[in-house]
C-alpha atoms as a PDB file:
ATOM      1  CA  UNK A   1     104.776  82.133 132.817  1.00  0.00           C
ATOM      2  CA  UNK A   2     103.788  79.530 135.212  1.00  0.00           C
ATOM      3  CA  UNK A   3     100.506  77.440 134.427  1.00  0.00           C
ATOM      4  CA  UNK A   4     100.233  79.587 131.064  1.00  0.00           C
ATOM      5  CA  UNK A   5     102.248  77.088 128.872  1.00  0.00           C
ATOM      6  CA  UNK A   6     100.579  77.060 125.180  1.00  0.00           C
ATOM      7  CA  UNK A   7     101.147  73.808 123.075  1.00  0.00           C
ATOM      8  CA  UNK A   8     102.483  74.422 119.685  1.00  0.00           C
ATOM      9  CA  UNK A   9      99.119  74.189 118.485  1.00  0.00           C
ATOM     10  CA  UNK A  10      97.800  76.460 120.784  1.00  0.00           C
ATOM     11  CA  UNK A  11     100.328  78.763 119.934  1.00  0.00           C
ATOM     12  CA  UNK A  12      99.483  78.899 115.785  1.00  0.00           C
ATOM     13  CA  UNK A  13      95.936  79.361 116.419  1.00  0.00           C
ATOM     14  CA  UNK A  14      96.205  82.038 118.930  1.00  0.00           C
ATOM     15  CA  UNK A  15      98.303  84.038 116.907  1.00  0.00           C
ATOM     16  CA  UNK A  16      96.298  83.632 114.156  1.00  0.00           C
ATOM     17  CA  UNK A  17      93.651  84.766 115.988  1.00  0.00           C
ATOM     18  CA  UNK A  18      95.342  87.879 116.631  1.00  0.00           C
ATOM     19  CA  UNK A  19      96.428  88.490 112.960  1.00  0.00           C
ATOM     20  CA  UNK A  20      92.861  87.907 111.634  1.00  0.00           C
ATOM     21  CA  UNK A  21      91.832  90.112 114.791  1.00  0.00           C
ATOM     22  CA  UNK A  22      87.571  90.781 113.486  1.00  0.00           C
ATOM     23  CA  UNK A  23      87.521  88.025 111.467  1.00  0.00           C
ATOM     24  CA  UNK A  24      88.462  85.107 112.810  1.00  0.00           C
ATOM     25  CA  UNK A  25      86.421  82.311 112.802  1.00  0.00           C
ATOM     26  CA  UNK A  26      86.976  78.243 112.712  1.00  0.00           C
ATOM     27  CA  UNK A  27      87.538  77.944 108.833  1.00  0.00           C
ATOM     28  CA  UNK A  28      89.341  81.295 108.590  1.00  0.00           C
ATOM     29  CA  UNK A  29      91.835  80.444 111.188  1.00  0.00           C
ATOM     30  CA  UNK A  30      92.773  76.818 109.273  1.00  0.00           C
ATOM     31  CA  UNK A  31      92.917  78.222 105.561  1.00  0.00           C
ATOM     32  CA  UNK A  32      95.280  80.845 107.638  1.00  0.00           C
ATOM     33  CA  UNK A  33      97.317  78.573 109.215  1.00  0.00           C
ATOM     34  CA  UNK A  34      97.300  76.002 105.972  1.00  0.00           C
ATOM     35  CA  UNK A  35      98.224  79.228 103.962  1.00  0.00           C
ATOM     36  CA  UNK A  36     101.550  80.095 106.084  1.00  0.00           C
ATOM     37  CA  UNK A  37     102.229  76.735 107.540  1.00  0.00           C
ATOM     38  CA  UNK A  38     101.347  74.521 104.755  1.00  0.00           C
ATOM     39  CA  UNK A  39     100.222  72.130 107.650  1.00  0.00           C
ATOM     40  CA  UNK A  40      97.808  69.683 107.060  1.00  0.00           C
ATOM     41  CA  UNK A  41      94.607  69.818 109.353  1.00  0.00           C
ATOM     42  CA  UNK A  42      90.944  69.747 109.710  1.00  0.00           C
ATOM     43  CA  UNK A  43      88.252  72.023 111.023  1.00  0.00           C
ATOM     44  CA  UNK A  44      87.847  69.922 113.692  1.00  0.00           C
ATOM     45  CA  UNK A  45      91.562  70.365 115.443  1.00  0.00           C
ATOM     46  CA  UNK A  46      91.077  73.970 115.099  1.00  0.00           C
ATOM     47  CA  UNK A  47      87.642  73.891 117.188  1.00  0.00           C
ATOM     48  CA  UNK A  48      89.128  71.627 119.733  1.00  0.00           C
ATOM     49  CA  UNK A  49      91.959  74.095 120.209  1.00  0.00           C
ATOM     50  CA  UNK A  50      89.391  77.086 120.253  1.00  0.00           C
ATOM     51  CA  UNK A  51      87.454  75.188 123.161  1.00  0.00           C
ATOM     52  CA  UNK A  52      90.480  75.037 124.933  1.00  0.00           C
ATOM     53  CA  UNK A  53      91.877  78.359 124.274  1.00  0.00           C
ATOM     54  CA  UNK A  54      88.817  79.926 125.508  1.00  0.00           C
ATOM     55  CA  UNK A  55      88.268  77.490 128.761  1.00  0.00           C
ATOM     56  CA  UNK A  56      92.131  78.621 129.283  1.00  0.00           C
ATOM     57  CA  UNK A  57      90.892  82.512 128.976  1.00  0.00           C
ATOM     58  CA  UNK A  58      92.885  83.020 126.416  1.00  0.00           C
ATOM     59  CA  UNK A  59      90.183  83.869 123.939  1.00  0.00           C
ATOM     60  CA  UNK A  60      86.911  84.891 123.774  1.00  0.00           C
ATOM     61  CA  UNK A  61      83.971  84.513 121.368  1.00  0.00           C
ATOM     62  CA  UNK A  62      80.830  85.902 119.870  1.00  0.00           C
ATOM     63  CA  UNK A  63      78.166  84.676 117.330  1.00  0.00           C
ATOM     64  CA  UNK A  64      78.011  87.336 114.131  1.00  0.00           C
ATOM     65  CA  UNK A  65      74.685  87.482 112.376  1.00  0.00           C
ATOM     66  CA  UNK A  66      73.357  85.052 109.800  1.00  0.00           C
ATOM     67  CA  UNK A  67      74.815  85.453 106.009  1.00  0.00           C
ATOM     68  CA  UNK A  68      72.799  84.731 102.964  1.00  0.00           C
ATOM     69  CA  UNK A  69      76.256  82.699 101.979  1.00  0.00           C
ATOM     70  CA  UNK A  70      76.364  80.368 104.556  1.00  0.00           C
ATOM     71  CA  UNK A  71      72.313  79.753 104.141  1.00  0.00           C
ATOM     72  CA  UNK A  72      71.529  81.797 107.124  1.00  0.00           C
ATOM     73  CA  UNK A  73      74.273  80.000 109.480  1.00  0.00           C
ATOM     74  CA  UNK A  74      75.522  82.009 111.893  1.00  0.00           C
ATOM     75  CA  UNK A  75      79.966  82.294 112.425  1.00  0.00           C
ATOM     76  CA  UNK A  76      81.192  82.472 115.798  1.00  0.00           C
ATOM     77  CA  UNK A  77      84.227  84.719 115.758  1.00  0.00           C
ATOM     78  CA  UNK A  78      87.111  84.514 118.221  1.00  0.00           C
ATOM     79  CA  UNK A  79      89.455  87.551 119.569  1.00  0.00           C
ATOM     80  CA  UNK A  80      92.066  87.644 121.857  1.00  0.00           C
ATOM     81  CA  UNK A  81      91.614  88.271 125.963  1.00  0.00           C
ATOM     82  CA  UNK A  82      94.168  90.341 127.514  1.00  0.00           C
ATOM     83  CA  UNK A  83      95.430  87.416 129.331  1.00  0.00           C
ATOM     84  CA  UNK A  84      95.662  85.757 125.642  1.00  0.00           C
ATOM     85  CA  UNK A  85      97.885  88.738 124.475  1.00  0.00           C
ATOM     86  CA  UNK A  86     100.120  88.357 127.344  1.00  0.00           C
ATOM     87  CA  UNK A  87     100.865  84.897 127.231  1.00  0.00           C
ATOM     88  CA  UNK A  88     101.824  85.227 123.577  1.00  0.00           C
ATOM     89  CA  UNK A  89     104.105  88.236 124.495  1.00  0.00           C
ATOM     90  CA  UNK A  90     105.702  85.875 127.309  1.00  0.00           C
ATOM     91  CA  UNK A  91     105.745  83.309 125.098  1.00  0.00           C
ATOM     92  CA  UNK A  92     107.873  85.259 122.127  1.00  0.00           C
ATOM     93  CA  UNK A  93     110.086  86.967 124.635  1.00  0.00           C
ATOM     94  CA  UNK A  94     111.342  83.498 125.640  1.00  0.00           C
ATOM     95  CA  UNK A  95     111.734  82.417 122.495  1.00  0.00           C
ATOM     96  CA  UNK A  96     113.909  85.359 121.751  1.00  0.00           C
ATOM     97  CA  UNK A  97     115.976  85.321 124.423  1.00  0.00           C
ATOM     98  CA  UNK A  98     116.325  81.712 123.953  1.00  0.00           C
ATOM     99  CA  UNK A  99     117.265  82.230 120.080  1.00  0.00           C
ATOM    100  CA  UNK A 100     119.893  84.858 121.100  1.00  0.00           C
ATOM    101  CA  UNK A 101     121.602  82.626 123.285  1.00  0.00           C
ATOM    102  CA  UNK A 102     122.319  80.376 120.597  1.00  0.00           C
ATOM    103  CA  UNK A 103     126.200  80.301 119.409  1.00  0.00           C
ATOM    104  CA  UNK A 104     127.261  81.889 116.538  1.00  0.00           C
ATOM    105  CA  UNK A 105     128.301  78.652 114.704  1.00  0.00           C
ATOM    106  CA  UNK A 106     129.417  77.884 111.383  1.00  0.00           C
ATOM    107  CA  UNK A 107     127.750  74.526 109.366  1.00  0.00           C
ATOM    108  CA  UNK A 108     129.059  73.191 106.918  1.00  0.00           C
ATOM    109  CA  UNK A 109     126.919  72.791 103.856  1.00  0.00           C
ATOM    110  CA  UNK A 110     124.668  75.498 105.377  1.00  0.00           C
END
C-alpha cells in the first residue's frame, strides 16, 4: 500500500461511493454518510474530498443530464476506478488482520 494511504475521510466517502455505485453524487454521498455515521458535515467537505479522491485516481466522474427537480441543474456522479477498489480492498485487509491480532481480553464493565 505504499503512497495509497486514504484519510479517514477519504475512506467514508469512497466507500460510499461504492455502496451508492450509479448514484452517487455530492449530496447523496453526505445524507449517506450522515445516515450511517450520524457525523456532522457539509456539502462542501464532501466536494473537497471528491476533488481529491479523483486527482488521487481513485474515482472518477461524469455529468448526468439536467432534471426538471433541480431546475435544469445538471449532477455530477462519481464511481469508483479500479485503482479506487483496490486501495479500499488493501485498506480492509489491514484492518482485519490488524483486528484479529487483537487479544482476546476480558473488560470489566464491558
Amino acid at each position: 500500500m505504499k503512497g495509497e494511504h486514504l484519510g479517514e475521510l477519504e475512506e467514508l466517502v469512497l466507500l460510499t461511493i461504492g455502496s451508492l455505485y450509479q448514484e452517487a453524487y455530492a449530496v447523496a454521498i453526505l445524507d449517506e454518510i450522515k445516515k450511517n455515521t450520524n457525523r456532522k458535515m457539509d456539502v462542501t467537505a464532501i466536494h473537497s474530498v471528491l476533488r481529491r479522491l479523483e486527482k488521487k485516481g481513485y474515482a472518477k466522474s461524469e455529468m448526468g443530464g439536467a432534471t426538471a427537480e433541480r431546475g435544469g441543474r445538471r449532477k455530477r456522479f462519481f464511481v469508483l476506478t479500479q485503482v479506487g477498489r483496490k486501495v479500499l480492498d488493501d485498506t480492509m485487509e489491514l484492518r482485519v488482520s490488524l483486528y484479529n491480532k487483537l487479544p482476546k481480553l476480558a473488560f470489566a464493565g464491558i
